[in-house]
Protein backbone atom coordinates (compact mmCIF):
# COMPACT_ATOMS: atom_id res chain seq x y z
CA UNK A 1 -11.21 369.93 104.31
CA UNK A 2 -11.87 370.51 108.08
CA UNK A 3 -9.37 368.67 110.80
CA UNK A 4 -11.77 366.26 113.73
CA UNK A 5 -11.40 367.85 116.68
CA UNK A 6 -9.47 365.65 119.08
CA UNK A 7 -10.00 363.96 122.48
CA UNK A 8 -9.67 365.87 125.27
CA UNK A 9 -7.00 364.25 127.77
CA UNK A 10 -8.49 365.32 130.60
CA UNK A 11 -11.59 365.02 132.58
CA UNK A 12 -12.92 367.61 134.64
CA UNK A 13 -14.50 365.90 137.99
CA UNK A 14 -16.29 368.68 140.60
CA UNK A 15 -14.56 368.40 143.66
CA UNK A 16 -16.17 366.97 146.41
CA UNK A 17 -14.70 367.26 149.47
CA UNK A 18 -17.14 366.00 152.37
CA UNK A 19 -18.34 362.74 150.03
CA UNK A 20 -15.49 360.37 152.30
CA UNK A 21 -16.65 361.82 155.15
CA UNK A 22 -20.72 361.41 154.62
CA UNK A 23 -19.25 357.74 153.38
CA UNK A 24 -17.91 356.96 156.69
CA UNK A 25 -20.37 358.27 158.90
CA UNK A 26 -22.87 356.18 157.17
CA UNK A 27 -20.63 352.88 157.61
CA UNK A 28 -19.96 353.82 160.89
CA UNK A 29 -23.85 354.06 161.70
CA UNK A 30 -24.55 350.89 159.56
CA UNK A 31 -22.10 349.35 161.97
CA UNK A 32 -23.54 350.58 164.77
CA UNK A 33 -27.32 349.19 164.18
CA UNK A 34 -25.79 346.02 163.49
CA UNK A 35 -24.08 346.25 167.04
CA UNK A 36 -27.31 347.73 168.53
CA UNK A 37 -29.44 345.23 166.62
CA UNK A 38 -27.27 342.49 168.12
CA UNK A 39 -27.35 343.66 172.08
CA UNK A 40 -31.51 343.54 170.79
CA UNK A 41 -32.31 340.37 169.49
CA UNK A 42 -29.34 339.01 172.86
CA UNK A 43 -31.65 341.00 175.81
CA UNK A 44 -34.96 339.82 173.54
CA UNK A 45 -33.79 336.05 173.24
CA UNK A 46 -32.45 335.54 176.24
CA UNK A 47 -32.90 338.62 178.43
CA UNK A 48 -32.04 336.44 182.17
CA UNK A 49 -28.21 335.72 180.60
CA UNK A 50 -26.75 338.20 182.57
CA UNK A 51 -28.07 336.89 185.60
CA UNK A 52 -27.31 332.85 184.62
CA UNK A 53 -23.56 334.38 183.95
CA UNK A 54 -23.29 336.05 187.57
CA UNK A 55 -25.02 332.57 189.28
CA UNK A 56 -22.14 330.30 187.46
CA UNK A 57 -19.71 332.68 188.21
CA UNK A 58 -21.18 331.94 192.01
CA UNK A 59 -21.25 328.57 191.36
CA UNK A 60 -18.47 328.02 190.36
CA UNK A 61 -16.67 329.84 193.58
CA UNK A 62 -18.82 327.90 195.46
CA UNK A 63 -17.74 324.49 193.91
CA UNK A 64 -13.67 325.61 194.54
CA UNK A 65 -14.20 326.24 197.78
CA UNK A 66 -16.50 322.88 198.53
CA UNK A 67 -13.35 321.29 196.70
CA UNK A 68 -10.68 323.14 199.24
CA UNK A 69 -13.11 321.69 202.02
CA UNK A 70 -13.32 318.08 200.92
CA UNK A 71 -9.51 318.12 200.82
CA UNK A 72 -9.06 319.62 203.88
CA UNK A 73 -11.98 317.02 205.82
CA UNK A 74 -10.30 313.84 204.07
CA UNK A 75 -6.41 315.52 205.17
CA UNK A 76 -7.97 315.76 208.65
CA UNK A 77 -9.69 312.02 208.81
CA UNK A 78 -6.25 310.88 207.75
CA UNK A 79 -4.54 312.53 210.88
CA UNK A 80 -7.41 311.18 213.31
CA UNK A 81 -7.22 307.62 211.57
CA UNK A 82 -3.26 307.92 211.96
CA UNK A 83 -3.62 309.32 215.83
CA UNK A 84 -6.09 306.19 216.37
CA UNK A 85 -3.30 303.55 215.44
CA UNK A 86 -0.91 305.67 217.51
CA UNK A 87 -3.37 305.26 220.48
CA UNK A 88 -4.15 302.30 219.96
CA UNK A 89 -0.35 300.78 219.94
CA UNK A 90 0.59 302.87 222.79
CA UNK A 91 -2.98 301.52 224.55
CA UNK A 92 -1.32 297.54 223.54
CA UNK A 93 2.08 298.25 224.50
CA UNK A 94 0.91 300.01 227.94
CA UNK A 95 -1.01 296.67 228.81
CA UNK A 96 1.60 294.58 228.15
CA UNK A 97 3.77 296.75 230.06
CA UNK A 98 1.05 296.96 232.84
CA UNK A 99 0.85 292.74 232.84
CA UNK A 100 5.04 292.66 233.00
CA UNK A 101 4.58 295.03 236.12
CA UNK A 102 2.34 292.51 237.65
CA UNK A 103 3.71 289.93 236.87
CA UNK A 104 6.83 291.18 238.63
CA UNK A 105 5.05 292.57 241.24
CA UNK A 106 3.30 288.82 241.90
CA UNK A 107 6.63 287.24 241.82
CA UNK A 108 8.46 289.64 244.56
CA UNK A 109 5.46 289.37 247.15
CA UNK A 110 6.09 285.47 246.66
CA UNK A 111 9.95 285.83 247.07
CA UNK A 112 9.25 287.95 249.98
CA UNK A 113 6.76 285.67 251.52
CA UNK A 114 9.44 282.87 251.06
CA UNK A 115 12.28 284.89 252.83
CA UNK A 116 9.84 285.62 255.64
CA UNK A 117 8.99 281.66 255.58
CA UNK A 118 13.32 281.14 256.06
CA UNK A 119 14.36 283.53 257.77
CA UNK A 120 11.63 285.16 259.69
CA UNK A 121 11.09 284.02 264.26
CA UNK A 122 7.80 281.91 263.21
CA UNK A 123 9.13 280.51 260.20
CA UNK A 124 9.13 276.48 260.19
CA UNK A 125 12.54 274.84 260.60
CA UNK A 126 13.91 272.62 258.21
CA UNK A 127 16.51 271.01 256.90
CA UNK A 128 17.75 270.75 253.14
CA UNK A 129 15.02 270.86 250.85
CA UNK A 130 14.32 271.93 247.75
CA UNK A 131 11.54 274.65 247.96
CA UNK A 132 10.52 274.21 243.80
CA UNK A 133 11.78 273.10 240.24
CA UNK A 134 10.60 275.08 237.27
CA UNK A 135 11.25 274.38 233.78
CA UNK A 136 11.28 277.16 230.75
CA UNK A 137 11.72 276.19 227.08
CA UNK A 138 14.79 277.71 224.99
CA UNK A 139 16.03 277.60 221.79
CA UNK A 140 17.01 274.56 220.38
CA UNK A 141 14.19 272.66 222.14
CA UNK A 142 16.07 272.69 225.37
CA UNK A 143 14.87 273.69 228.41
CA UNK A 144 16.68 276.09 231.11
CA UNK A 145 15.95 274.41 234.73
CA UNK A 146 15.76 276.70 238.23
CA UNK A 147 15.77 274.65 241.58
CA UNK A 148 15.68 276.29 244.75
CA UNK A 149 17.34 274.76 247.85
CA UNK A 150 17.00 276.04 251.39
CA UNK A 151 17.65 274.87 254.79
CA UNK A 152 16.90 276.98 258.09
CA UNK A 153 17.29 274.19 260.40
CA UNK A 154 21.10 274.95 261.48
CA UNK A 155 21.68 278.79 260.35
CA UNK A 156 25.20 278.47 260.93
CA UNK A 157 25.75 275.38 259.11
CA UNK A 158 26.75 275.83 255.37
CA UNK A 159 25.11 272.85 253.45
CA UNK A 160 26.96 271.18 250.44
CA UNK A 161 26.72 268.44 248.25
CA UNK A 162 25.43 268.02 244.72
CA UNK A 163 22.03 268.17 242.84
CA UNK A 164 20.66 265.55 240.27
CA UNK A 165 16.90 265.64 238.64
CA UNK A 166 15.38 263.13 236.24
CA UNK A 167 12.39 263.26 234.31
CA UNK A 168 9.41 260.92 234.18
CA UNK A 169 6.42 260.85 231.25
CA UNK A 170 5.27 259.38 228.39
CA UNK A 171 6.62 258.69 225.40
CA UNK A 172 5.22 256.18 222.63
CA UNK A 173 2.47 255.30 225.13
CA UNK A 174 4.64 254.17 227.64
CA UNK A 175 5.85 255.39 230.65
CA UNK A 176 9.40 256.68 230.54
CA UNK A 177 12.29 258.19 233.07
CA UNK A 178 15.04 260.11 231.93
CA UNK A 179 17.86 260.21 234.35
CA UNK A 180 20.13 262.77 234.92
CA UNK A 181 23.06 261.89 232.24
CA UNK A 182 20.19 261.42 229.89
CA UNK A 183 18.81 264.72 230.33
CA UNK A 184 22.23 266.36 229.69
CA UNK A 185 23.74 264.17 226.93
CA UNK A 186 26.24 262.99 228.99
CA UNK A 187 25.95 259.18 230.27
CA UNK A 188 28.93 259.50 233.49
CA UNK A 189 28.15 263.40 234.07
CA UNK A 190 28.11 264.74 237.71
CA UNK A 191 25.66 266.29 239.59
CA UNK A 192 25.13 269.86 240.20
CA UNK A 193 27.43 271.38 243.11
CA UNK A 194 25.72 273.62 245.67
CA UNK A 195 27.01 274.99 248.72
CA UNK A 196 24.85 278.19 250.97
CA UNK A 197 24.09 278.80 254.19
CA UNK A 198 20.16 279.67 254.07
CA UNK A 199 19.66 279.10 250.39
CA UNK A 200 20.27 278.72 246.48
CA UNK A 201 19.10 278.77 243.23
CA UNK A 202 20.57 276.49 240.97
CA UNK A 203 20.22 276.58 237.04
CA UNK A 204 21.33 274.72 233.93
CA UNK A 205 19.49 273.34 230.87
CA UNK A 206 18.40 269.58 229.66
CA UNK A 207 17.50 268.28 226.38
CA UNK A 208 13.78 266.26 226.44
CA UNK A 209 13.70 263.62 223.43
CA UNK A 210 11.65 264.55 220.52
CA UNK A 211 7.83 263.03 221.27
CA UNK A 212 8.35 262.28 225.23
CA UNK A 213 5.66 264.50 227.96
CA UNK A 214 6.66 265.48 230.93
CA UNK A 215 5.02 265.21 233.98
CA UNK A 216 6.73 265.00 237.19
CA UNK A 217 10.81 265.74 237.99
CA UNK A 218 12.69 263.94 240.72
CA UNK A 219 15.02 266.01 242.61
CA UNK A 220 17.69 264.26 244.17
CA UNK A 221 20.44 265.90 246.79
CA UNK A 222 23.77 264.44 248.22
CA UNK A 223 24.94 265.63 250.90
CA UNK A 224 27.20 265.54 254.27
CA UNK A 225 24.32 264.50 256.07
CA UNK A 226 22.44 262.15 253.42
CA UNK A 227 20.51 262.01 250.67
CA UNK A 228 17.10 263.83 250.09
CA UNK A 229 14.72 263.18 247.45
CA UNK A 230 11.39 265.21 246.37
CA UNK A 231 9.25 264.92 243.32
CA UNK A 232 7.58 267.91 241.82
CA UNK A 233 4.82 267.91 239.46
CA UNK A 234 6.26 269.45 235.93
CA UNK A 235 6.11 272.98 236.32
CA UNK A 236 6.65 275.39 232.87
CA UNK A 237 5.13 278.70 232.11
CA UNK A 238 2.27 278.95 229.21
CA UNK A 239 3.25 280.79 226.67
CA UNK A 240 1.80 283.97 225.90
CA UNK A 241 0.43 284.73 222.52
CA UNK A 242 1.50 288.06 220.88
C-alpha cells in the first residue's frame, strides 16, 4: 500500500524586485495626467482666468484705497465745517464787539461835546438845570434812573439842594402821575441830595405799577436859590435782541 504524498508547506514565488517600483511610476504618471488633464480642460474652459484674477486683485487695491480717500475727504469736510462755525462765532462776537466800541465811542464824543458846552469860553451860561433823565429797566421790573444836573452860571458857587421826579402815563386808559414817594414805595420819603460845583449825575431806581406807560418824567430841584422844574419826554434804551 503506497503513502499520498503530502502538501508542500511552502510556495515558491520568483522574486521580483523592480514590480513596486514599475507600480509606482505608473501611479505617479496616472497622477500626473490627471494633474495635466486638469491645468487642460482649466486654460480650455476658461483660458482669460488668469487675467480676471490679476484685474480683481487690481480692483480690489483700487477699491481700499478709494475707501482710505473717502475717509480722509469726509475727515477733512468735518474740519472745514468745524473751522466755519469757528469763523463764523468769532465773525458774531467781533460785531458785537465792533457795535459796543461804537456805541462807546458815540457816547464819549457826546460827553465831550457836553463838557465843551459847560465848561468851554463860548459855552452858554446857565444856571441849575438838569441837562437829561434816562431810564434803564432792571431786575425785578424796576428801573435804575440817571439825571444829570449842571450849572455854569456862577463857577465858584457850589449848588445844593435835593432832586424829586414823578412819572406821568397811562394806565387803565386813563391818564396817571406817579409822584415821587410813589415811585419809591415810600409815601414821606425825601428827595435826592446833590451838591457840585459844575455838575452831577445822580442815580437810584423806582418801581412803575404793573400795566401803567410811561411817557414823560418831571424833574423837580430845591434849592438855595429856588425851585426848578423840567419835563423830559421818557427816555429808555431798546433792547437789543441776541
Amino acid at each position: 500500500m503506497s503513502t499520498p504524498n503530502p502538501e508542500p508547506r511552502f510556495v515558491i514565488v520568483p522574486h521580483r524586485p523592480y514590480a513596486r517600483v514599475l507600480l509606482a511610476v505608473v501611479l505617479l504618471l496616472w497622477v500626473g495626467s490627471l494633474v495635466a488633464t486638469w491645468a487642460w480642460a482649466t486654460r480650455v474652459a476658461a483660458p482669460g482666468l488668469d487675467k480676471v484674477e490679476a484685474d480683481l486683485a487690481l480692483a480690489a487695491r483700487r477699491a481700499k484705497n478709494a475707501e482710505a480717500l473717502v475717509a480722509q475727504l469726509r475727515q477733512n469736510i468735518a474740519t472745514l465745517r468745524r473751522s466755519d462755525q469757528i469763523s463764523r462765532a468769532a465773525n458774531a462776537e467781533l460785531q458785537a464787539s465792533l457795535a459796543e466800541r461804537e456805541e462807546e465811542v458815540s457816547g464819549l464824543r457826546a460827553d465831550v461835546a457836553f463838557y465843551e458846552r459847560l465848561v468851554g469860553a463860548t459855552g452858554q451860561r446857565r444856571g441849575l438845570t438838569v441837562h437829561e433823565a434816562v431810564f434803564a429797566p432792571e431786575a425785578g421790573g424796576a428801573w435804575r434812573y440817571t439825571l444829570t444836573l449842571t450849572q455854569n452860571l456862577n463857577r465858584g458857587a457850589i449848588s445844593k439842594g435835593e432832586a424829586r421826579v414823578s412819572v406821568e402815563g397811562v394806565r387803565d386808559g386813563k391818564l396817571q402821575t406817579l409822584a415821587w414817594g410813589e415811585l419809591l414805595q415810600q409815601p414821606n420819603a425825601p428827595g435826592q441830595p446833590f451838591s457840585f460845583r459844575y455838575f452831577q449825575q445822580l442815580e437810584g431806581s423806582v418801581m412803575l405799577p404793573s400795566g401803567f406807560t410811561p411817557q414823560r418824567v418831571r424833574v423837580q430841584l430845591r434849592a438855595d436859590g429856588g425851585t426848578v422844574e423840567q419835563t423830559f419826554p421818557w427816555q429808555a434804551p431798546t433792547p437789543r435782541g441776541d
